[in-house]
N, C-alpha and C. Protein backbone atom coordinates (compact mmCIF):
# COMPACT_ATOMS: atom_id res chain seq x y z
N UNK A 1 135.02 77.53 93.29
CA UNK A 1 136.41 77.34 92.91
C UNK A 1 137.31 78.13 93.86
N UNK A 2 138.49 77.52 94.24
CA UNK A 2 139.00 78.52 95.34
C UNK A 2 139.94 78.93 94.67
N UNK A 3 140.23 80.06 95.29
CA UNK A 3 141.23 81.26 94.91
C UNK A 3 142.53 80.65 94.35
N UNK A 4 143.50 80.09 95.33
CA UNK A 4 144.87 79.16 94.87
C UNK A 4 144.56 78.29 93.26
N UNK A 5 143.38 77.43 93.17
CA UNK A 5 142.86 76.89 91.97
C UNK A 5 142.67 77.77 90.88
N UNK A 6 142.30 78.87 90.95
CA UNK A 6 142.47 79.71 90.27
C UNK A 6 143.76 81.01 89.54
N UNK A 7 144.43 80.66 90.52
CA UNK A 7 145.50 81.43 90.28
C UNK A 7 145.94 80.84 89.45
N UNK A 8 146.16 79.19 89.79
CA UNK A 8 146.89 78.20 89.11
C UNK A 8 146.47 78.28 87.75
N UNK A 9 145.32 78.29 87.33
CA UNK A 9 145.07 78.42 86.12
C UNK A 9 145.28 79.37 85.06
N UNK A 10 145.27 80.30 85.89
CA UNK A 10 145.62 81.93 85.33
C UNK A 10 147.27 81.91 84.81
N UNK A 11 147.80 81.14 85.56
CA UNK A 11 149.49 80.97 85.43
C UNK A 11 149.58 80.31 84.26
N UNK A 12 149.12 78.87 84.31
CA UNK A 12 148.94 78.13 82.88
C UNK A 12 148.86 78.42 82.02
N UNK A 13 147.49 79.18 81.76
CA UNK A 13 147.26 79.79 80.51
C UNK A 13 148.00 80.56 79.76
N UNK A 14 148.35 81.76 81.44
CA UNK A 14 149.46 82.83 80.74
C UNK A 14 150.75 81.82 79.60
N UNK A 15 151.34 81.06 80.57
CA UNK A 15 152.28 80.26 79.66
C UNK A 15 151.80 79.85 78.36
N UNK A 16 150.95 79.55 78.10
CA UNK A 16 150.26 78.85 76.87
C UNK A 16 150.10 79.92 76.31
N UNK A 17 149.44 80.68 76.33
CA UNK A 17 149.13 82.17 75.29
C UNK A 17 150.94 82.82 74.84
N UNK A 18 151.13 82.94 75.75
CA UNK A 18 152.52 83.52 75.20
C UNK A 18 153.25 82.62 74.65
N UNK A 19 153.31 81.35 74.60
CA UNK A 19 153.73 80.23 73.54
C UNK A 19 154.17 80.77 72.16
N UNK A 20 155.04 81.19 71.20
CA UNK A 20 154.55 81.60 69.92
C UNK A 20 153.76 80.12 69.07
N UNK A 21 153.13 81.06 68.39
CA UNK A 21 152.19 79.70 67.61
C UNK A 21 151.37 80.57 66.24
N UNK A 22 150.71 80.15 65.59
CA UNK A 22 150.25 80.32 64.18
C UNK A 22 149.59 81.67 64.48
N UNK A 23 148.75 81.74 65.52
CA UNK A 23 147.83 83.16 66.00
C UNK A 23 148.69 84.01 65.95
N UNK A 24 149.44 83.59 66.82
CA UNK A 24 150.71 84.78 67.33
C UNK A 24 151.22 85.71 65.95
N UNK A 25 151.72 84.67 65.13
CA UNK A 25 152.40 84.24 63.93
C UNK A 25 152.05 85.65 63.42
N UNK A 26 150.26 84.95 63.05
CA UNK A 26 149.30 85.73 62.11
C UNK A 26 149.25 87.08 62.43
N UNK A 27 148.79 87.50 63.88
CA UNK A 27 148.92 89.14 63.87
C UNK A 27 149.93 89.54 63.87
N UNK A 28 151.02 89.44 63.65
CA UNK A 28 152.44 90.14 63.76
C UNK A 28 152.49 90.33 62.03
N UNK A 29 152.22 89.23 61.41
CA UNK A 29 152.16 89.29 59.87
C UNK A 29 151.43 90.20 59.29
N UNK A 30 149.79 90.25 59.72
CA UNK A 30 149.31 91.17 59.49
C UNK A 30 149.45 92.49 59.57
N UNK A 31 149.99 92.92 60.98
CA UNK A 31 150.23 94.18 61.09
C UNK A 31 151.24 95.00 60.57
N UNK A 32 152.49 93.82 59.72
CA UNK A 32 153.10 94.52 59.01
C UNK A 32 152.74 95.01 58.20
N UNK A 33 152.34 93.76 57.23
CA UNK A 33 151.61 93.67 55.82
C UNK A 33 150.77 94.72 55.34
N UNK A 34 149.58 94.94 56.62
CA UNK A 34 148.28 95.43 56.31
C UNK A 34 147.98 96.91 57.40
N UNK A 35 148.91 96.74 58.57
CA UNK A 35 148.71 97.88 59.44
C UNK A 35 147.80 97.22 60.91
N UNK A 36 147.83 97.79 61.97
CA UNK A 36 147.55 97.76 63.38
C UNK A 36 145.41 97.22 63.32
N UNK A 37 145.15 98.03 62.39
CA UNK A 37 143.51 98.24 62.77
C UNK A 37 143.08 96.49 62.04
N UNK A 38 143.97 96.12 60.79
CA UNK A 38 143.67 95.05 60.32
C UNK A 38 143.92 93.46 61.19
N UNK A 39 145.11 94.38 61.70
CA UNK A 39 145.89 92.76 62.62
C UNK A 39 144.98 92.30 63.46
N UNK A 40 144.50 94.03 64.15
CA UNK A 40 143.40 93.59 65.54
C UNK A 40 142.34 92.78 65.26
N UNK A 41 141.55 92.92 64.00
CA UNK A 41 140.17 92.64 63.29
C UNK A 41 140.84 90.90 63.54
N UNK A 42 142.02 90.40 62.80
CA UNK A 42 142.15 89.38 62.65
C UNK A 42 142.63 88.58 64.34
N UNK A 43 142.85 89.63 65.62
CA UNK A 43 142.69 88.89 66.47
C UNK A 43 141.77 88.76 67.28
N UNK A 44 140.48 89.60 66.87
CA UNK A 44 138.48 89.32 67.28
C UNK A 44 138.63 88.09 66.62
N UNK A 45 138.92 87.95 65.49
CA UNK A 45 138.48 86.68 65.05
C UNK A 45 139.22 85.42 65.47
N UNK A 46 140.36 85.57 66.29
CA UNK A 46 141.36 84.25 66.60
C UNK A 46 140.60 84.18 68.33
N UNK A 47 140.19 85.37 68.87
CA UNK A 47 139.44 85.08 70.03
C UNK A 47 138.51 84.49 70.13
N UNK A 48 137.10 85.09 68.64
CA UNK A 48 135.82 84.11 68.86
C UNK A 48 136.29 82.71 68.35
N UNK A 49 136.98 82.25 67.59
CA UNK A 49 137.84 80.77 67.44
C UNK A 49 137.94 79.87 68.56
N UNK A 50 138.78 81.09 69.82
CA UNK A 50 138.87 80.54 70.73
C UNK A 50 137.55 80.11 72.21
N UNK A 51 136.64 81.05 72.25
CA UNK A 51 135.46 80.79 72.53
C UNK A 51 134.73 79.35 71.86
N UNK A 52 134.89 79.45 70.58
CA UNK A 52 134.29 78.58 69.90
C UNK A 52 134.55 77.10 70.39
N UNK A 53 135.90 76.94 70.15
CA UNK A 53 136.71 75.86 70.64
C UNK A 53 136.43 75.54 72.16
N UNK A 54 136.39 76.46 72.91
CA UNK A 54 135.74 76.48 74.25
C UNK A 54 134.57 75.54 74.50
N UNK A 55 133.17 76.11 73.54
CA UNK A 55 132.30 75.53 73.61
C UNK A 55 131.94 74.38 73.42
N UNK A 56 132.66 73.94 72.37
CA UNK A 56 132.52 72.20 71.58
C UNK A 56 133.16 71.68 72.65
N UNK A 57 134.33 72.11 73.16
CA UNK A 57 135.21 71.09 74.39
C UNK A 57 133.77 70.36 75.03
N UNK A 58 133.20 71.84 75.77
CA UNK A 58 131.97 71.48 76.67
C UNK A 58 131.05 70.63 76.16
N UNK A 59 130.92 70.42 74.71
CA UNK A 59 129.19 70.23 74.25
C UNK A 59 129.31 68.55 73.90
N UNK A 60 131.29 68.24 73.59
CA UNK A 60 131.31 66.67 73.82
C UNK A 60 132.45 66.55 72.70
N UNK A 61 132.32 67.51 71.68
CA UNK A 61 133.68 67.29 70.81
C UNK A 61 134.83 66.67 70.65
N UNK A 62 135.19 67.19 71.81
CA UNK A 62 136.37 66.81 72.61
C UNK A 62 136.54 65.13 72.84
N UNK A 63 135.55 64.70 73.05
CA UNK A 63 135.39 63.14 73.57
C UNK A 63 135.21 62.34 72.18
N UNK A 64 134.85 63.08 70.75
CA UNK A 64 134.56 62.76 69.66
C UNK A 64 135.70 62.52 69.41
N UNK A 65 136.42 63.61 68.82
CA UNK A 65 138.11 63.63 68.60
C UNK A 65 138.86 62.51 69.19
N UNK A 66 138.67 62.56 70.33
CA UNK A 66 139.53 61.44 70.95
C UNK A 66 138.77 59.92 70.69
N UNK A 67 138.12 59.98 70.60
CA UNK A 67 137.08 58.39 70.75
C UNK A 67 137.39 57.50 69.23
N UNK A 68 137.38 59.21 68.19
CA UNK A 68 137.71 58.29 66.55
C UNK A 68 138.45 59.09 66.02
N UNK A 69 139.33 58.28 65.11
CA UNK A 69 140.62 58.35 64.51
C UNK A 69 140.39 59.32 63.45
N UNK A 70 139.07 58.79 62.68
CA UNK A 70 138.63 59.56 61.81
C UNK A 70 138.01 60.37 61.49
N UNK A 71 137.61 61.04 62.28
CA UNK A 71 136.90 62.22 62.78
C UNK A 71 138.22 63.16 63.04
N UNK A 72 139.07 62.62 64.01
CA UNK A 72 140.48 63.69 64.68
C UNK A 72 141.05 64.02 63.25
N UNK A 73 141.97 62.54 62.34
CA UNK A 73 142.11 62.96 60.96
C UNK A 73 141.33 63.99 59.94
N UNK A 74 140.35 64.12 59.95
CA UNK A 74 139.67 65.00 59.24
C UNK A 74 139.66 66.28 59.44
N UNK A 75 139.62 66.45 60.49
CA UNK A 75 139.62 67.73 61.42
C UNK A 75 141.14 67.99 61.33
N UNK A 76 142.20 67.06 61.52
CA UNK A 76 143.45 67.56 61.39
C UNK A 76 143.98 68.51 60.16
N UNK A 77 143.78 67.16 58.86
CA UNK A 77 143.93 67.48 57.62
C UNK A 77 143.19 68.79 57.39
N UNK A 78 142.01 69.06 57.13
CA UNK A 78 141.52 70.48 57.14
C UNK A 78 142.40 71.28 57.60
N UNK A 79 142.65 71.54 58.94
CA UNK A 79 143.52 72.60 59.79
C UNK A 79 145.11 72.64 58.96
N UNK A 80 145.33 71.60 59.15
CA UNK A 80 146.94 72.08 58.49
C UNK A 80 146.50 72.44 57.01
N UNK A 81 145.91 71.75 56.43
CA UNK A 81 145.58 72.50 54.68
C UNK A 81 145.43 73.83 54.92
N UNK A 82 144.86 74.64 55.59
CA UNK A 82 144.36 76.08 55.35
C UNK A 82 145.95 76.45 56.40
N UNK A 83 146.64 76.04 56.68
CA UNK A 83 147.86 76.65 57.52
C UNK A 83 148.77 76.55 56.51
N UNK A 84 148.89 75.20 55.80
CA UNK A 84 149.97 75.39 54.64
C UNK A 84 149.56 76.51 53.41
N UNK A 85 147.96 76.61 53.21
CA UNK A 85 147.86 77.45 52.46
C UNK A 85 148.28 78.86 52.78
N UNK A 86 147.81 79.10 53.74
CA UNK A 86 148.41 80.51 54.35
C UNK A 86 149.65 80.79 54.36
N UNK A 87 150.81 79.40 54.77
CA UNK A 87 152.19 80.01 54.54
C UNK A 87 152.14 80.25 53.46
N UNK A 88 152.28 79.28 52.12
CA UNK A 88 152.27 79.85 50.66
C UNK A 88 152.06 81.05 50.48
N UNK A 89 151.00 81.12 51.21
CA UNK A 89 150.09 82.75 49.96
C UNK A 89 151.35 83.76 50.64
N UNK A 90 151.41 83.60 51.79
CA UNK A 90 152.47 84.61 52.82
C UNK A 90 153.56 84.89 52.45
N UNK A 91 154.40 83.55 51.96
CA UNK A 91 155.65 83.28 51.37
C UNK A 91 155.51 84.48 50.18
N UNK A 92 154.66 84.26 49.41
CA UNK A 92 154.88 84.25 47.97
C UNK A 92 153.96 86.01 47.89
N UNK A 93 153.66 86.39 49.17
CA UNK A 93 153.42 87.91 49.28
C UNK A 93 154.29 88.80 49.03
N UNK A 94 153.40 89.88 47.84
CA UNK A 94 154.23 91.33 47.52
C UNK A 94 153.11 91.96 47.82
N UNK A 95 152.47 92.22 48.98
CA UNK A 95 152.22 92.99 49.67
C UNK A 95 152.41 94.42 49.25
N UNK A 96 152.14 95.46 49.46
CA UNK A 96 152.71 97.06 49.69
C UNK A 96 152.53 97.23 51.08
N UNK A 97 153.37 97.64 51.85
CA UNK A 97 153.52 98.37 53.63
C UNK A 97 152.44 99.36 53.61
N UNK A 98 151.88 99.41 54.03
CA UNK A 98 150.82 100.56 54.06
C UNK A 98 150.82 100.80 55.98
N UNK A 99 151.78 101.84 55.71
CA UNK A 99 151.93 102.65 57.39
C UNK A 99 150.60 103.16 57.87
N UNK A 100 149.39 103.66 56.89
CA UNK A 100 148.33 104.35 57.39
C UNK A 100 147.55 103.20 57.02
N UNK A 101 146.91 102.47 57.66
CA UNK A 101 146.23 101.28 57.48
C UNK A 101 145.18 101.51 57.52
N UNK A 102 144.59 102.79 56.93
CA UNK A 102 143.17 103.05 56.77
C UNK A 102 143.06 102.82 55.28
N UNK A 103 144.12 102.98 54.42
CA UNK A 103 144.29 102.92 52.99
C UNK A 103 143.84 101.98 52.27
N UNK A 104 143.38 101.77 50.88
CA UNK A 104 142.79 100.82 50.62
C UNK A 104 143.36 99.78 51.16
N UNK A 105 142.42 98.31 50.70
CA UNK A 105 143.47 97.07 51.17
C UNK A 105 142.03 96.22 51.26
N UNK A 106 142.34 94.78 51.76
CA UNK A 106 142.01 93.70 51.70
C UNK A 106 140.86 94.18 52.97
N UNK A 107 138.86 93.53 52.89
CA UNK A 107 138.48 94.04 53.46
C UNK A 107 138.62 93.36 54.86
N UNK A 108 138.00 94.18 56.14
CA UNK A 108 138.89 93.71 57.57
C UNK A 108 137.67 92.33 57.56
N UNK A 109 136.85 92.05 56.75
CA UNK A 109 135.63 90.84 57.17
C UNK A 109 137.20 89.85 56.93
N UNK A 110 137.82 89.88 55.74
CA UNK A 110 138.72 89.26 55.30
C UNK A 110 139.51 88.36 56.42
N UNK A 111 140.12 89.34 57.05
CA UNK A 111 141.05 89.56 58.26
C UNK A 111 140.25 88.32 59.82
N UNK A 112 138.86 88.69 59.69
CA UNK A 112 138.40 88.55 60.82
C UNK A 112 138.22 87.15 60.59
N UNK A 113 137.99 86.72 59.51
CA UNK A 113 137.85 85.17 59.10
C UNK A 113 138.99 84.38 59.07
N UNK A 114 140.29 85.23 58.46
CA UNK A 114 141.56 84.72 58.91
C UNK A 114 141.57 84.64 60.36
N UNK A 115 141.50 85.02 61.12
CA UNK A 115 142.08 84.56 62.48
C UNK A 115 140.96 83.47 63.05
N UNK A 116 139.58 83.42 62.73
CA UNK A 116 138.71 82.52 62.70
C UNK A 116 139.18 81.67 62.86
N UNK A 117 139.92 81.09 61.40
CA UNK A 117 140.40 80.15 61.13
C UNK A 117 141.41 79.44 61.40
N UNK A 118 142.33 80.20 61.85
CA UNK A 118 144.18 80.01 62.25
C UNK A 118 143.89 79.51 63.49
N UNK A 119 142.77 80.61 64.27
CA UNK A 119 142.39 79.94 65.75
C UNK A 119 141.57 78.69 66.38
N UNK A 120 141.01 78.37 64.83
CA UNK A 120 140.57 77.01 64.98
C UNK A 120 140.63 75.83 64.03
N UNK A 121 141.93 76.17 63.41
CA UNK A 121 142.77 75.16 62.44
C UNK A 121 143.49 73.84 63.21
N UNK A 122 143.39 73.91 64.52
CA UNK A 122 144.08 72.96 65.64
C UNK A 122 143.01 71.95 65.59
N UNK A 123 142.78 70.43 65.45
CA UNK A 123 141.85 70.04 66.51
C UNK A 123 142.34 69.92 67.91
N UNK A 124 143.74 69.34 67.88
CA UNK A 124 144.29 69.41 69.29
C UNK A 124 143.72 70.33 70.34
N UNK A 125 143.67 71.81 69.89
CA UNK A 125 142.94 72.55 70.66
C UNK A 125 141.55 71.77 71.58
N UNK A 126 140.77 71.59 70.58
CA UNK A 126 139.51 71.19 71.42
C UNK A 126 139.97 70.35 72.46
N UNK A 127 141.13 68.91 71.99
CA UNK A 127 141.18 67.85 72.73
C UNK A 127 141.70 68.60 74.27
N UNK A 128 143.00 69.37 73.96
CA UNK A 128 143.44 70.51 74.87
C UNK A 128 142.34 70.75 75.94
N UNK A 129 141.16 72.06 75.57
CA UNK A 129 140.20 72.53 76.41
C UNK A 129 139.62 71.08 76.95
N UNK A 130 139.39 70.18 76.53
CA UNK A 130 138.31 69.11 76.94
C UNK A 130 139.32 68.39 78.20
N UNK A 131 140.59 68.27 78.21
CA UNK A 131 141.29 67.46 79.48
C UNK A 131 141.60 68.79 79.96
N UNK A 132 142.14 69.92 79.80
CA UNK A 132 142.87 71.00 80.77
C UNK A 132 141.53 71.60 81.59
N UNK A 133 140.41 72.10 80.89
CA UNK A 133 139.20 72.72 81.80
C UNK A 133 139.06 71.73 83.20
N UNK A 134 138.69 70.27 82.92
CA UNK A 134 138.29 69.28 84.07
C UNK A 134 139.41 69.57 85.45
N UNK A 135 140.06 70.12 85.11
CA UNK A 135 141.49 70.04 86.32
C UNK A 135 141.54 71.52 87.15
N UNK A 136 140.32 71.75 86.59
CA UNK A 136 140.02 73.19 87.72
C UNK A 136 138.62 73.47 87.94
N UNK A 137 137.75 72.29 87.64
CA UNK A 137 136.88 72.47 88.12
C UNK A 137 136.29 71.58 89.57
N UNK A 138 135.20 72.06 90.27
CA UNK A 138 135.22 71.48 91.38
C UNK A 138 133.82 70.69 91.22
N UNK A 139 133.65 69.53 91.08
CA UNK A 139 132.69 68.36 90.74
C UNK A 139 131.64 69.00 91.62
N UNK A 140 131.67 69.22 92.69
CA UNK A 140 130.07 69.34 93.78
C UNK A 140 129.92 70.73 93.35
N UNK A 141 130.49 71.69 92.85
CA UNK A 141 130.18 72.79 92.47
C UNK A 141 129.16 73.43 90.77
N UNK A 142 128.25 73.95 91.16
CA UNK A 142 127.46 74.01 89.56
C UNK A 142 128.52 74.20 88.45
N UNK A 143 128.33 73.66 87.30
CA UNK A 143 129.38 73.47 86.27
C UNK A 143 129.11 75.01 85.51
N UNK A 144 128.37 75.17 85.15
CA UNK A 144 127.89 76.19 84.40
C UNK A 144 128.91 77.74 84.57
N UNK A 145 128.66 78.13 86.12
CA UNK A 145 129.32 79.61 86.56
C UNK A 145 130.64 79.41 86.05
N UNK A 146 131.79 77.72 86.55
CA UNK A 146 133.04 77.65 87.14
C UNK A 146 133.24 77.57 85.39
N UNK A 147 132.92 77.01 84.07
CA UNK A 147 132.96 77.09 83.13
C UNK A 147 133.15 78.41 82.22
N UNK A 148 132.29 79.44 82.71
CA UNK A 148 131.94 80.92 82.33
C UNK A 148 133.39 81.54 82.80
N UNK A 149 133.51 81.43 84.11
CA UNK A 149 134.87 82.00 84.33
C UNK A 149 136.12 81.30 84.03
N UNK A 150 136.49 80.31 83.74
CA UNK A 150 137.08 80.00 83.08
C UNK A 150 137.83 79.89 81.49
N UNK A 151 135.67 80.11 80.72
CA UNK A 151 136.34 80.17 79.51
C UNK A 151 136.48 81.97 79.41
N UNK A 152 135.88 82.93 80.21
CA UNK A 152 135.96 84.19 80.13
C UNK A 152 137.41 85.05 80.36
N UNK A 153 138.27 84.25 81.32
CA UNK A 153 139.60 84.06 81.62
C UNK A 153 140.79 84.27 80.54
N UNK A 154 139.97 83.04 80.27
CA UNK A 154 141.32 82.69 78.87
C UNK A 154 140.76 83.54 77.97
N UNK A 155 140.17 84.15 77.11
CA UNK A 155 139.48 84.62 76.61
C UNK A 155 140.62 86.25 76.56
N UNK A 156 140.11 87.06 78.24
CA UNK A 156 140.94 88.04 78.34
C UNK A 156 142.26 88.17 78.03
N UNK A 157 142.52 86.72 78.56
CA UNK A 157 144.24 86.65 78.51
C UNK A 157 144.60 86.46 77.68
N UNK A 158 143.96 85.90 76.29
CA UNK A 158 144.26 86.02 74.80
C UNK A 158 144.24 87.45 74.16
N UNK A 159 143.27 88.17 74.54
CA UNK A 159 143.43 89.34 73.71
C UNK A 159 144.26 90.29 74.68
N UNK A 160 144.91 89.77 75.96
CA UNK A 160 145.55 90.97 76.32
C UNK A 160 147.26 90.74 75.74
N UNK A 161 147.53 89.15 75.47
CA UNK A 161 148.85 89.13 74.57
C UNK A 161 148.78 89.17 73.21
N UNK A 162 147.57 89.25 72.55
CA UNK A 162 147.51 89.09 71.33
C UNK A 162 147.65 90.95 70.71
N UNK A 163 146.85 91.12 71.74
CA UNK A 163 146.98 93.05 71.08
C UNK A 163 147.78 93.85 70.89
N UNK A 164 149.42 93.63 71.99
CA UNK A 164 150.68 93.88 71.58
C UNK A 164 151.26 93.75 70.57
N UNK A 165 150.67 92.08 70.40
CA UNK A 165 151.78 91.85 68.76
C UNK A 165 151.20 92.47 68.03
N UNK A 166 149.87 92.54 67.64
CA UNK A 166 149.37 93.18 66.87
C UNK A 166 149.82 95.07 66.46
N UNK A 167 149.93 95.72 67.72
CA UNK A 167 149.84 97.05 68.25
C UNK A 167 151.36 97.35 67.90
N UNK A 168 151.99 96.81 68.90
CA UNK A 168 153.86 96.38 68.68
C UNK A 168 154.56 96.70 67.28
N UNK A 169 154.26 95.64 66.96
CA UNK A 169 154.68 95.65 65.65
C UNK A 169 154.63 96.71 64.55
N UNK A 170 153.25 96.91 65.06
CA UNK A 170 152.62 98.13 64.24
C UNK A 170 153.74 99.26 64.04
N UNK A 171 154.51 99.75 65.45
CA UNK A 171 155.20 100.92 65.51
C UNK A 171 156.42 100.56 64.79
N UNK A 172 157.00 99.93 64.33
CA UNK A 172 158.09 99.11 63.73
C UNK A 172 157.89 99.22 62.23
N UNK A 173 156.14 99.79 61.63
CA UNK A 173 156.23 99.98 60.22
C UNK A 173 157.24 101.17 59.56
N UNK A 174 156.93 102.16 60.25
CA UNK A 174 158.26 103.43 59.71
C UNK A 174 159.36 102.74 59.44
N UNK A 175 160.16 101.98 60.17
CA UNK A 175 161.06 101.20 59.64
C UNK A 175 161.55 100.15 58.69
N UNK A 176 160.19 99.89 58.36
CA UNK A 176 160.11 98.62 57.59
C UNK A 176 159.74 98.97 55.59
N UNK A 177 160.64 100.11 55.58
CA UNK A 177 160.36 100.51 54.46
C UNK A 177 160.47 99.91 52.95
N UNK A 178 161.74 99.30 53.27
CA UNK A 178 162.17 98.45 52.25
C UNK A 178 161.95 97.28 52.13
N UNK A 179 160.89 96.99 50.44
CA UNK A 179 160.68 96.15 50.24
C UNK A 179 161.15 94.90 50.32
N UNK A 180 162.39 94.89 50.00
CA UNK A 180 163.14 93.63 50.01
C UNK A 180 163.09 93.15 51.76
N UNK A 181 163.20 93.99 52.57
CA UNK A 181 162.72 93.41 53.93
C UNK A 181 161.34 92.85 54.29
N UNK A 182 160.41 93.53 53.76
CA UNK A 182 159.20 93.14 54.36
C UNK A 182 159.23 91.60 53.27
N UNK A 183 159.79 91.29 52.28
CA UNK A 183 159.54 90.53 51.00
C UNK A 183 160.27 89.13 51.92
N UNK A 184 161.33 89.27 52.48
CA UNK A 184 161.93 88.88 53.39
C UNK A 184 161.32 87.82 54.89
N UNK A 185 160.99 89.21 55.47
CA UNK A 185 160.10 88.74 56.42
C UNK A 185 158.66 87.91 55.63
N UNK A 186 157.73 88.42 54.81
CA UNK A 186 156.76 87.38 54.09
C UNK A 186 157.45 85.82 54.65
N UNK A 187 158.96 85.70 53.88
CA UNK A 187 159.33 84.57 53.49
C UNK A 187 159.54 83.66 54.80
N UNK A 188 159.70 84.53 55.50
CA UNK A 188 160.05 83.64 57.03
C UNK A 188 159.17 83.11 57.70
N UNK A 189 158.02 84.36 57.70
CA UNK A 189 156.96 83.68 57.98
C UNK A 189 155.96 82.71 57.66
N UNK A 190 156.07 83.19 56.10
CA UNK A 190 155.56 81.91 55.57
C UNK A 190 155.55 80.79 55.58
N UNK A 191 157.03 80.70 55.86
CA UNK A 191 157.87 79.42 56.08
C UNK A 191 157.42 78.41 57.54
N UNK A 192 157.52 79.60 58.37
CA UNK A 192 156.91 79.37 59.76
C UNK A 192 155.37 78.56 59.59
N UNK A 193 154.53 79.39 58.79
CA UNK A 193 153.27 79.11 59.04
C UNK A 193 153.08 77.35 58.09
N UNK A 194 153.45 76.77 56.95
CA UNK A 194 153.75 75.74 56.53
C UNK A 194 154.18 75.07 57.53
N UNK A 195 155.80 75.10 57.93
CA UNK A 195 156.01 73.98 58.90
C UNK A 195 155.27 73.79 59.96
N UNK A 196 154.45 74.48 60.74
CA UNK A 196 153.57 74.27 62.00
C UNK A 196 152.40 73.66 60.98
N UNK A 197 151.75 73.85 59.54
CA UNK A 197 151.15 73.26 59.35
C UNK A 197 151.37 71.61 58.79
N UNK A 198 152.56 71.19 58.36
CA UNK A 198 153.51 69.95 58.36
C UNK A 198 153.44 69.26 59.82
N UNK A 199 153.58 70.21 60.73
CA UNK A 199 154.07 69.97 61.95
C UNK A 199 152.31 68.85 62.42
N UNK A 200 151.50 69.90 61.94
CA UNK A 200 150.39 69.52 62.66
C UNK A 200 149.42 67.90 62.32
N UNK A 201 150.16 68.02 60.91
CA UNK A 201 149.75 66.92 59.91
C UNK A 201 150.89 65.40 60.76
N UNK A 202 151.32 65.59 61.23
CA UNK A 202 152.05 64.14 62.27
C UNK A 202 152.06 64.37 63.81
N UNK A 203 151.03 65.11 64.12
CA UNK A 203 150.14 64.89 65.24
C UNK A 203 149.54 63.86 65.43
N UNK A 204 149.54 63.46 66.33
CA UNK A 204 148.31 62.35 66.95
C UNK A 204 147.77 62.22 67.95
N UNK A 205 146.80 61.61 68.48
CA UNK A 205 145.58 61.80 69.35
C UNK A 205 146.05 61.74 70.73
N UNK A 206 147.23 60.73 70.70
CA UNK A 206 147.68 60.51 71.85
C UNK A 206 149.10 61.21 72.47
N UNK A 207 149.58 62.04 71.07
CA UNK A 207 150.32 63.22 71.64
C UNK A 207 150.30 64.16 72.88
């Protein structure tokens, strides 16, 4: 793969990761809610999501999704159901701020399965990795290495914007004392996380 091909991709992605979107969404939520150590847990888990999604692109998924209607539908419906559920529960959170996020609370397996999930609530995603990977790879070249660095790439570049919001935010709890604000924010976000899951439910294949 040559260097310029690579840059190019590195640029892309960056744009795409910094996109706001449901991941994004999720650790900023968390780290209010729950504190810095919980948000992170929940963005291991929006990374291996993203690995995951990686892999199926490769293994043919990708060509599934697109090939039948009803397969993509299924996979859709699932994803936005657990996104609308999440705004709800979010919305309708009374939470306590817990500044020392070692304090009791919801356990981090919890957390790590949430971002699991948020990160692979898309099918679009897969369809995504399955046409964007082919456009930087070089056909006479072994597939295997140019794949590894690629999906290892995006990978970094997810957890190097994802750990801010997470981290970020975090320092912003001293301030966030009053309930009626954080009760507030819940509501916005919640709101957020529903409509992207609405949003996702009149998707289509050929979007």
């Amino acid at each position: 793969m040559a260097l310029s091909t690579y840059l190019l991709y590195v640029a892309a992605v960056a744009l795409l990761i910094v996109t706001p979107g449901p991941t994004m969404l999720m650790c900023m939520t968390n780290s209010i809610n729950h504190g810095p150590r919980r948000a992170m847990t929940s963005v291991a888990g929006s990374v291996t999501a993203v690995m995951g999604v990686m892999l199926l692109s490769a293994m043919g998924l990708g060509a599934l999704l697109a090939a039948s209607e009803a397969a993509f539908t299924i996979a859709k419906v699932i994803g936005a159901g657990y996104l609308i559920w999440l705004g709800i529960r979010t919305f309708r959170s009374t939470t306590v701020l817990h500044v020392d996020d070692r304090a009791a609370g919801p356990p981090r397996r919890s957390f790590y399965l949430q971002g699991l999930m948020v990160g692979a609530s898309n099918p679009k995603s897969v369809l995504f990795f399955a046409a964007f990977f082919p456009q930087f790879l070089e056909p006479a070249a072994p597939f295997a290495p140019q794949f590894a660095t690629l999906a290892f790439t995006f990978v970094v570049l997810e957890f190097i914007v994802l750990t801010p919001c997470a981290l970020g935010v975090a320092r912003m709890l001293p301030l966030l004392r009053s309930s009626t604000l954080v009760r507030w924010i819940n509501r916005v976000c919640g709101g957020l996380f529903t409509l992207m899951g609405g949003l996702l439910l009149l998707t289509r294949r050929s979007a």
